[in-house]
C-alpha atoms as a PDB file:
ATOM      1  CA  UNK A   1      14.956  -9.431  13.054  1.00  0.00           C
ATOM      2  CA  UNK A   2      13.189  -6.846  10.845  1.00  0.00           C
ATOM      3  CA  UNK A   3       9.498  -6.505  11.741  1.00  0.00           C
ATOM      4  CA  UNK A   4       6.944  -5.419   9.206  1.00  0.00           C
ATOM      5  CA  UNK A   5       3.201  -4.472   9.642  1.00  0.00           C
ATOM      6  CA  UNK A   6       1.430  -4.869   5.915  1.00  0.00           C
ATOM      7  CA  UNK A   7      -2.352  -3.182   5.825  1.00  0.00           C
ATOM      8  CA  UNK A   8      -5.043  -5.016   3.959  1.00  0.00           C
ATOM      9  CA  UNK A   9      -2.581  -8.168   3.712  1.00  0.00           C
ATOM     10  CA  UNK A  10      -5.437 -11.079   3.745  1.00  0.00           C
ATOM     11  CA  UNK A  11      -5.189 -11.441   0.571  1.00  0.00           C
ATOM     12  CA  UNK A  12      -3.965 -10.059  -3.317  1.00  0.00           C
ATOM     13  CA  UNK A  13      -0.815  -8.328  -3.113  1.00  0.00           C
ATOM     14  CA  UNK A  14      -0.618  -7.568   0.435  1.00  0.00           C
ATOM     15  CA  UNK A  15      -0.609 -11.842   1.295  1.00  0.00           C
ATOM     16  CA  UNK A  16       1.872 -12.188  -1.302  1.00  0.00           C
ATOM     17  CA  UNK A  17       3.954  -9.686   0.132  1.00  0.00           C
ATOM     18  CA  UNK A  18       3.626 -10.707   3.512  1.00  0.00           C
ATOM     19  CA  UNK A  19       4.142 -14.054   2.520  1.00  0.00           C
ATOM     20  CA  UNK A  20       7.679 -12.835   0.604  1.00  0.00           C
ATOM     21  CA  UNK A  21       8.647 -10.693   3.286  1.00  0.00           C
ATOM     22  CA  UNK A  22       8.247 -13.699   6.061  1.00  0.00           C
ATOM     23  CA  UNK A  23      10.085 -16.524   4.221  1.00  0.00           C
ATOM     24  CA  UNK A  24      13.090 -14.272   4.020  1.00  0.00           C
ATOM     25  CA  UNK A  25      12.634 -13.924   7.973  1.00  0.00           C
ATOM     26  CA  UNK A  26      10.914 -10.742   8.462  1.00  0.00           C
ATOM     27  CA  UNK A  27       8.416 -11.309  11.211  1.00  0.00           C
ATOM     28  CA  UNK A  28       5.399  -9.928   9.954  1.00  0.00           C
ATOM     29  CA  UNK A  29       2.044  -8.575  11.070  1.00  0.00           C
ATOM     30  CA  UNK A  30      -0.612  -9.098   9.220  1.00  0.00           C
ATOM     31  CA  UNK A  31      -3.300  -5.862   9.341  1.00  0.00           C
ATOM     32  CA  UNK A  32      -6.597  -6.496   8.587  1.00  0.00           C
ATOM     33  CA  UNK A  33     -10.015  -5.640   9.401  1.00  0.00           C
ATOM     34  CA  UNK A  34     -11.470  -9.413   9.206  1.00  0.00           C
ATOM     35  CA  UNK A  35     -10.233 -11.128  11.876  1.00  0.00           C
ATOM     36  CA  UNK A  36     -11.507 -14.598  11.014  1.00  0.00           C
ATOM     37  CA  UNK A  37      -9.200 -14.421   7.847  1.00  0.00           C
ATOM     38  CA  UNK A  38      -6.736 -12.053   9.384  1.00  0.00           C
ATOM     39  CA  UNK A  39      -5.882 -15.337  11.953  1.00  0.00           C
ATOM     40  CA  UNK A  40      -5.946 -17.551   9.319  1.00  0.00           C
ATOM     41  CA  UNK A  41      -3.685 -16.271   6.862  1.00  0.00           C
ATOM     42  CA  UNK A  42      -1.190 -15.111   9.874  1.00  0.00           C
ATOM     43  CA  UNK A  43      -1.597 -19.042  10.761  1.00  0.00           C
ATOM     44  CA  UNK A  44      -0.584 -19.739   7.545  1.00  0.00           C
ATOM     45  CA  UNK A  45       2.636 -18.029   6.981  1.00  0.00           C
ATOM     46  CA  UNK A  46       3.753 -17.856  10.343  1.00  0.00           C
ATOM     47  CA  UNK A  47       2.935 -14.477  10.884  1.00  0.00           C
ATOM     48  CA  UNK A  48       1.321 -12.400  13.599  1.00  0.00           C
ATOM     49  CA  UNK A  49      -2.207 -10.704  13.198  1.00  0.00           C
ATOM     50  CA  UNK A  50      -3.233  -7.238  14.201  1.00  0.00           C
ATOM     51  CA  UNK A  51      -7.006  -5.836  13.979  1.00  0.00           C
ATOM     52  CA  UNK A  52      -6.485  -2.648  11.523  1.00  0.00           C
ATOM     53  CA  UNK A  53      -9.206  -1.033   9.824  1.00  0.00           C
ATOM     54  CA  UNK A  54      -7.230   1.778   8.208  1.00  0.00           C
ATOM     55  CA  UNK A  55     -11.207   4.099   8.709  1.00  0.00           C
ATOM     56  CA  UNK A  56     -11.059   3.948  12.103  1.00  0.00           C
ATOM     57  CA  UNK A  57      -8.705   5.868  14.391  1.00  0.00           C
ATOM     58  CA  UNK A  58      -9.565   3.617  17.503  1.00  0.00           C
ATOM     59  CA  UNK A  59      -8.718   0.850  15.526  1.00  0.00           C
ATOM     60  CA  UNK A  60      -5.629   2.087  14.162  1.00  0.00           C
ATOM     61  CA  UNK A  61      -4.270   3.710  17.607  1.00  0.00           C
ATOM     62  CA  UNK A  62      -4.578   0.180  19.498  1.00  0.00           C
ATOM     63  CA  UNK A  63      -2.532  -1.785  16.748  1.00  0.00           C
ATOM     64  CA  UNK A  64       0.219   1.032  16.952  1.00  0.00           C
ATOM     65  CA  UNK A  65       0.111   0.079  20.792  1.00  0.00           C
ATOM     66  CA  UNK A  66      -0.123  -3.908  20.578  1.00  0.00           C
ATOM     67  CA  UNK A  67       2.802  -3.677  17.879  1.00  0.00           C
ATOM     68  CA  UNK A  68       4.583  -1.314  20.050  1.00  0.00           C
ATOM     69  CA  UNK A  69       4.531  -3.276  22.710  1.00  0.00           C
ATOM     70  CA  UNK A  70       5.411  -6.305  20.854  1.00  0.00           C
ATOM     71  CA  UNK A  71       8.290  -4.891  20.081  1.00  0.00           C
ATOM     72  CA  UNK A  72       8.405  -2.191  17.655  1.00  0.00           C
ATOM     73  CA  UNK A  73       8.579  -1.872  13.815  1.00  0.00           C
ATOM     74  CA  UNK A  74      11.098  -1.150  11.320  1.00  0.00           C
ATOM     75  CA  UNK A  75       9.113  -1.429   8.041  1.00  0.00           C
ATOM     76  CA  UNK A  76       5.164  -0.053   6.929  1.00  0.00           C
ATOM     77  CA  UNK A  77       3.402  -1.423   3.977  1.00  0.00           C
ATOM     78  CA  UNK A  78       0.597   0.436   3.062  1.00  0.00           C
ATOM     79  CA  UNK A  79      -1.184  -1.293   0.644  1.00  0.00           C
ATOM     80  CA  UNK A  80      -4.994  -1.651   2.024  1.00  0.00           C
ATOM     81  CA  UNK A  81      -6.780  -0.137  -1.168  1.00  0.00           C
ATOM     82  CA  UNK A  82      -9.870   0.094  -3.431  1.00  0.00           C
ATOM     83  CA  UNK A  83     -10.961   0.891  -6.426  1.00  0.00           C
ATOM     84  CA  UNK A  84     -14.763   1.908  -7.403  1.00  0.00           C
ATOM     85  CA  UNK A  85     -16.530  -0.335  -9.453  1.00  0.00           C
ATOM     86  CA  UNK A  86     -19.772  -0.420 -11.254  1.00  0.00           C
ATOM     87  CA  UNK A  87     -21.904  -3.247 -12.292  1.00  0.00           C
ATOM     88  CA  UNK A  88     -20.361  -5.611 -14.528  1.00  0.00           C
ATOM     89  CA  UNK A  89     -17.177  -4.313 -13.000  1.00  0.00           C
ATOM     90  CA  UNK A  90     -17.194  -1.467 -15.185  1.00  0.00           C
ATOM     91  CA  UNK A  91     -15.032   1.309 -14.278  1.00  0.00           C
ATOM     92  CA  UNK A  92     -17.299   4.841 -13.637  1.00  0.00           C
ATOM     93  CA  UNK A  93     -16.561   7.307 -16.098  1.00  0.00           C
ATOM     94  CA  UNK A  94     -16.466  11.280 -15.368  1.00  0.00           C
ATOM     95  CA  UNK A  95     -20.122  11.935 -15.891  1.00  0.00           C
ATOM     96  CA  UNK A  96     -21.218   9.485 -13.279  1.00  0.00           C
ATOM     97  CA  UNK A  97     -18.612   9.347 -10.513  1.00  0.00           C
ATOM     98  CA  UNK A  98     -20.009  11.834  -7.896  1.00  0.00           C
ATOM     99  CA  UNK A  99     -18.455  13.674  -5.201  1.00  0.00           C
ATOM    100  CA  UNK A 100     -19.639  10.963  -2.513  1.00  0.00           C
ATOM    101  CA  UNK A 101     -18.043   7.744  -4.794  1.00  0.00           C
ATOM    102  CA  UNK A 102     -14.422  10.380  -5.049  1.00  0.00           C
ATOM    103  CA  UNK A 103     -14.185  10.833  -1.221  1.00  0.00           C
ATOM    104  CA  UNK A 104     -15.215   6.730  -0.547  1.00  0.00           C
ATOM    105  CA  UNK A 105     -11.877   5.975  -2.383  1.00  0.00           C
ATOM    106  CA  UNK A 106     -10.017   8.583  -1.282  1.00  0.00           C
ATOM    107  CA  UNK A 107     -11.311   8.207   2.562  1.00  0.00           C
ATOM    108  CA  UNK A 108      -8.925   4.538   1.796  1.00  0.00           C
ATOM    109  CA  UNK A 109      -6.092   4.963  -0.278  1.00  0.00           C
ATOM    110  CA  UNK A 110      -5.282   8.406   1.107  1.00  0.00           C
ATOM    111  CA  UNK A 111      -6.470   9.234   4.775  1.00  0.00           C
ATOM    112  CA  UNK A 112      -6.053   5.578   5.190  1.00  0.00           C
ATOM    113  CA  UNK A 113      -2.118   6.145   4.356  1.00  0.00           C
ATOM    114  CA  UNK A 114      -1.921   9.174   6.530  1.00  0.00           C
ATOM    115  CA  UNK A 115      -4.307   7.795   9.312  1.00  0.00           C
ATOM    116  CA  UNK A 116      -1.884   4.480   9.746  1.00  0.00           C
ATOM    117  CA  UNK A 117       1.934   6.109   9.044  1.00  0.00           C
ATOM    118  CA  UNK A 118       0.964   8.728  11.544  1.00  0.00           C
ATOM    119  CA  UNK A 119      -0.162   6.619  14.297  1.00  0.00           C
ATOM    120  CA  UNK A 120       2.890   4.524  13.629  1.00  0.00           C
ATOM    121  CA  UNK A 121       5.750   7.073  12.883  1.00  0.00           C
ATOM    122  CA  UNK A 122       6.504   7.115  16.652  1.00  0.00           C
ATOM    123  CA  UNK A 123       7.442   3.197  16.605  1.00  0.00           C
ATOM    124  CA  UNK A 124       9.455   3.572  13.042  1.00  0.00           C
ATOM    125  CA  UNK A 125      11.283   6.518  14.351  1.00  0.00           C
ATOM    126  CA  UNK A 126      12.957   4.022  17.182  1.00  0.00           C
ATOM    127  CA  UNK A 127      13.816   1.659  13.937  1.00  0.00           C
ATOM    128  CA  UNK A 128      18.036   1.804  13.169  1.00  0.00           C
ATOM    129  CA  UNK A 129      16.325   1.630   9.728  1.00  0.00           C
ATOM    130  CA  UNK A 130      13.277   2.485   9.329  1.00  0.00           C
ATOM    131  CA  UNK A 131      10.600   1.571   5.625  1.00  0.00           C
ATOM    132  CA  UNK A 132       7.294   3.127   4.410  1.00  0.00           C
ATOM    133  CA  UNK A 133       6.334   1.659   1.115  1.00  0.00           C
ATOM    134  CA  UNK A 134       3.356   2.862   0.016  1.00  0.00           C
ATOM    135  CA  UNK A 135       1.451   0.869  -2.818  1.00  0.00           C
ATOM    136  CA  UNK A 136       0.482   3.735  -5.688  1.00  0.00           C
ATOM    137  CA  UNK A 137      -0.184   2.737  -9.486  1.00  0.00           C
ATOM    138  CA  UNK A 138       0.473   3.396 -12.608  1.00  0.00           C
ATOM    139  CA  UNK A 139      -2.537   5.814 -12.817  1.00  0.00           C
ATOM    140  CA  UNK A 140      -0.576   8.293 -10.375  1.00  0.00           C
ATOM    141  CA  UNK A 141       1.480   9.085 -12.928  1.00  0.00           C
ATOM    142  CA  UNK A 142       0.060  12.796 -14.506  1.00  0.00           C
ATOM    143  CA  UNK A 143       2.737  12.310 -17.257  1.00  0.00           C
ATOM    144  CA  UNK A 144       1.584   8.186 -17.800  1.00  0.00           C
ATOM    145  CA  UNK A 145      -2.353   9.691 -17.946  1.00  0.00           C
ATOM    146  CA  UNK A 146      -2.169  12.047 -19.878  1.00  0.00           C
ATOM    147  CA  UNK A 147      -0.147  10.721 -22.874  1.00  0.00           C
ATOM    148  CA  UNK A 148      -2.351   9.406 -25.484  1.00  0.00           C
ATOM    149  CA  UNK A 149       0.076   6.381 -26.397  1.00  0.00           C
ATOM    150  CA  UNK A 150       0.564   5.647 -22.770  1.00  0.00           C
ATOM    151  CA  UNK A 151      -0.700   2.367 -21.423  1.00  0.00           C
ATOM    152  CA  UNK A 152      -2.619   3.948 -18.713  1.00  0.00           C
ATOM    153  CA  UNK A 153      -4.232   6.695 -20.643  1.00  0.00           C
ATOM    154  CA  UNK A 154      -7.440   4.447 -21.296  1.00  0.00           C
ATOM    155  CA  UNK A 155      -8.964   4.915 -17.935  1.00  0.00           C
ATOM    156  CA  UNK A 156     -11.615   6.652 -17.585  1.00  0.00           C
ATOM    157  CA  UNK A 157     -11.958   6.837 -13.951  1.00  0.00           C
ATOM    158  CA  UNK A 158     -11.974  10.089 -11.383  1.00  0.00           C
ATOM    159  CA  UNK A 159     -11.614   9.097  -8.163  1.00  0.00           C
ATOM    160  CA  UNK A 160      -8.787   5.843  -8.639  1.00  0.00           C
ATOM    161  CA  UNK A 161      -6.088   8.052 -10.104  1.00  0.00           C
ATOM    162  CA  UNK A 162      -6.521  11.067  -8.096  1.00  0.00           C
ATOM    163  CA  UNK A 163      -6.527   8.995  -4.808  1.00  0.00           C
ATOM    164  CA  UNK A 164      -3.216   7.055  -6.198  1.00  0.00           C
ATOM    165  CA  UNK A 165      -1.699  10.443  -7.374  1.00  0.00           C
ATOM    166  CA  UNK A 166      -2.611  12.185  -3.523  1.00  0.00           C
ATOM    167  CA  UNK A 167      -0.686   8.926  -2.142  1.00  0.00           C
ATOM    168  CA  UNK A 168       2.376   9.950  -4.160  1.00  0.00           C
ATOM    169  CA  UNK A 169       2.265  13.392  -2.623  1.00  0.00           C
ATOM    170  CA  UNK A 170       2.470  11.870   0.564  1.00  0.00           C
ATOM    171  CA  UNK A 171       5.368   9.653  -0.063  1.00  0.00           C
ATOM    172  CA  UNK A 172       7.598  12.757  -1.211  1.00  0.00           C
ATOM    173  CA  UNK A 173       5.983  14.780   1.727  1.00  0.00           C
ATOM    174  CA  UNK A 174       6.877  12.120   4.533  1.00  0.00           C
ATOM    175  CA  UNK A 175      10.190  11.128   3.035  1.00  0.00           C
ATOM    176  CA  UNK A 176      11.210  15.100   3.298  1.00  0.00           C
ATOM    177  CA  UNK A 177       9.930  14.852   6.895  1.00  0.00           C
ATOM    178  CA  UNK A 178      11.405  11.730   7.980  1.00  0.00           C
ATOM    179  CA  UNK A 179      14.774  11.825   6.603  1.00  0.00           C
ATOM    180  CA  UNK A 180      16.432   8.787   8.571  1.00  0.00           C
ATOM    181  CA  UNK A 181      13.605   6.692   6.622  1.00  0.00           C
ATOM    182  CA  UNK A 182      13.400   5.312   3.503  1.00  0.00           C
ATOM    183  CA  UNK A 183      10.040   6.125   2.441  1.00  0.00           C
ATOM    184  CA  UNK A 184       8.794   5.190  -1.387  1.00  0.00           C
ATOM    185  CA  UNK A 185       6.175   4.842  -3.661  1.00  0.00           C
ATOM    186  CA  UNK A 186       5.683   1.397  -5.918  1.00  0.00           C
ATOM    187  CA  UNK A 187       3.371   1.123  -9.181  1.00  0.00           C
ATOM    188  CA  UNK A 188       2.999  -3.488  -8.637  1.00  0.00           C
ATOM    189  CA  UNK A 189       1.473  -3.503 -12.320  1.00  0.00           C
ATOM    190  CA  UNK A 190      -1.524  -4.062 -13.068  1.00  0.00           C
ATOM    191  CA  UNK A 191      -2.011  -7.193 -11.444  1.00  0.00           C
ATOM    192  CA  UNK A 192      -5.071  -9.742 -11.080  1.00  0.00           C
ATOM    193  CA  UNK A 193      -6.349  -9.056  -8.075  1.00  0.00           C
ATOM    194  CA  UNK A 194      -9.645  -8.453  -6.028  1.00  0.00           C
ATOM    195  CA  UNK A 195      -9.572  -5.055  -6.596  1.00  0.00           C
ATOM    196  CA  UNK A 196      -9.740  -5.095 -10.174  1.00  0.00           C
ATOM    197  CA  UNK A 197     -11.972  -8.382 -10.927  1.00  0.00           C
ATOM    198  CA  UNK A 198      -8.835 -10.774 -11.801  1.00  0.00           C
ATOM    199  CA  UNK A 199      -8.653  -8.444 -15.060  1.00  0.00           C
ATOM    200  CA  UNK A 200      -4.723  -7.816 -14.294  1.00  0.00           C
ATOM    201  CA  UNK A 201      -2.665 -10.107 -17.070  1.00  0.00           C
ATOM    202  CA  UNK A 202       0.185 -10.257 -13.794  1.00  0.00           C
ATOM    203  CA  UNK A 203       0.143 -13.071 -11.051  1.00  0.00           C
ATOM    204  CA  UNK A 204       0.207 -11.698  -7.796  1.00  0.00           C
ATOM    205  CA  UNK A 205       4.179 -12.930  -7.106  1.00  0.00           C
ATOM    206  CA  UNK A 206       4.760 -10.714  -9.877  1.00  0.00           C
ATOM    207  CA  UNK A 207       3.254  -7.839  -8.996  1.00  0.00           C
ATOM    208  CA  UNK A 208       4.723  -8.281  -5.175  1.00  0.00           C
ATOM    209  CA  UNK A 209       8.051  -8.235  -6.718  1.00  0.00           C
ATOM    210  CA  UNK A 210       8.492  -4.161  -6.127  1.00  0.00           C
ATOM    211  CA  UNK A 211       6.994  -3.912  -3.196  1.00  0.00           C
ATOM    212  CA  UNK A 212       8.573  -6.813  -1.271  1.00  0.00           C
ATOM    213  CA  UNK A 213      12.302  -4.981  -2.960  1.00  0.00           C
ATOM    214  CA  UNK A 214      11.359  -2.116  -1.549  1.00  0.00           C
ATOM    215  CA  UNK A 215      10.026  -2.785   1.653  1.00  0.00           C
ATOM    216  CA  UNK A 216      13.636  -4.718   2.010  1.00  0.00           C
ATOM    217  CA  UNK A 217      15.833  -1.523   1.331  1.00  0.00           C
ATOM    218  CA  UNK A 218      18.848  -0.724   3.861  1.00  0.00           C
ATOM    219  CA  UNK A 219      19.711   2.964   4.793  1.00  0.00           C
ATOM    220  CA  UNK A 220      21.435   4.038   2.220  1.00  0.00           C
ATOM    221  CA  UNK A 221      18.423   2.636  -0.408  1.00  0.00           C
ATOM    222  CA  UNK A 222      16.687   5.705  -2.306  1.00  0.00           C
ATOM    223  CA  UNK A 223      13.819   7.788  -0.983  1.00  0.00           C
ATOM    224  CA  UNK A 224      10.981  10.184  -2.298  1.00  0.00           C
ATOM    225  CA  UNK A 225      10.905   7.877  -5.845  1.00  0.00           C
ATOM    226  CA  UNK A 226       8.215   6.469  -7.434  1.00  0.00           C
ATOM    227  CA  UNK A 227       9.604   2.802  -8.982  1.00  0.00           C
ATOM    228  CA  UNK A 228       8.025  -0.013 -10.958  1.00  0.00           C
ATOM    229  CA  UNK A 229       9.871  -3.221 -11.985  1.00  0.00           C
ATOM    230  CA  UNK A 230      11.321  -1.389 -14.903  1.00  0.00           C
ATOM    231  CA  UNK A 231      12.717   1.667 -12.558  1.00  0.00           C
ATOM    232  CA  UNK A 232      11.434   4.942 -11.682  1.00  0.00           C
ATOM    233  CA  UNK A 233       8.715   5.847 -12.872  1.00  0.00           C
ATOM    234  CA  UNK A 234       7.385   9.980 -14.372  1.00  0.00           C
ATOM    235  CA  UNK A 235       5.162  11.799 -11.402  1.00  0.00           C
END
């Protein structure tokens, strides 16, 4: 049985996916930092829950351990994200996201990332074939951003993009490192989730779609890429 350990998976695209990923028999451990609702959505799908706040080394270091000695793992979803917000839900602009509200995203969705695939590499590496999908976006994309008739080149944001962008450096980073993995980054669409106020026009089994095909990949599936529903996607 493949096991699969999905940060930030009480709800949005991380439930979806863990819920995907389990009814096609993965057994699946749901990361989260609220335990309350970390239980009850493991409850729910049949799953296992692990305390995982992606901040905290401690925190991360004794889920590597409980998983370990569960078993071991042979796939890594990092997905536990966030995006700044003002009020309203408006998105900062340049002239008023500081320094501080830049590293509060990136201290997440990119030290987050490194924080939980280092602590556990060690368990993946014993895997006959081992996953890292890490959740990006569409704003990663430099070429996407910067084109005026691009979809994404409306946001106005600092911090979102440049954390999202750092995450795909560490997918092609790790997936030169670890070789005998299949290591990838996926752009779900711009989805209606938490993160975003519900202003996504996808449903959350639509945006899951990529990540849940990529988390399932054999040994000979592609590595170092950057995909979307539609295919790979411009760094």
């Amino acid at each position: 049985m493949t096991t699969t350990l999905i940060t930030g998976a009480t709800r949005g695209l991380g439930e979806e996916t863990a819920r995907r990923l389990a009814a096609v028999g993965h057994e699946v451990w749901i990361g989260a930092r609220d335990a309350d609702r970390g239980r009850a959505v493991a409850e729910e799908l049949g799953a296992r829950f692990v305390a995982l706040d992606v901040l905290d080394d401690d925190s991360v270091a004794a889920a590597a351990d409980l998983v370990g000695e569960a078993g071991g793992l042979d796939v890594l979803v990092n997905n536990a994200g966030i995006e700044p917000r003002r009020a309203g839900n408006a998105i900062p602009t340049p002239a008023d996201e500081t320094a501080a509200d830049v590293l509060w995203t990136f201290a997440t969705n990119v030290l987050g990332v490194v924080r939980v695939t280092h602590a556990f590499w060690p368990l993946l590496h014993r895997s006959a074939a081992p996953v890292i999908v890490n959740v990006s976006s569409g704003l990663a994309s430099l070429t996407g951003l910067s084109d005026p008739d691009g979809p994404t080149h409306f946001y106005p944001g600092l911090g979102y993009p440049a954390s999202k962008a750092a995450v795909n450096a560490l997918t092609v980073q790790y997936a030169k490192a670890f070789p005998a993995a299949r290591v990838n980054a996926v752009e779900p669409g711009f989805t209606a989730t938490a993160l975003n106020g519900f202003a996504g026009p996808q449903t959350v089994a639509e945006g899951a779609e990529t990540i849940v095909r990529m988390a399932r990949l054999g040994p000979d599936g592609p590595t170092g890429t950057f995909v979307s529903r539609d295919g790979v996607l411009p760094w």
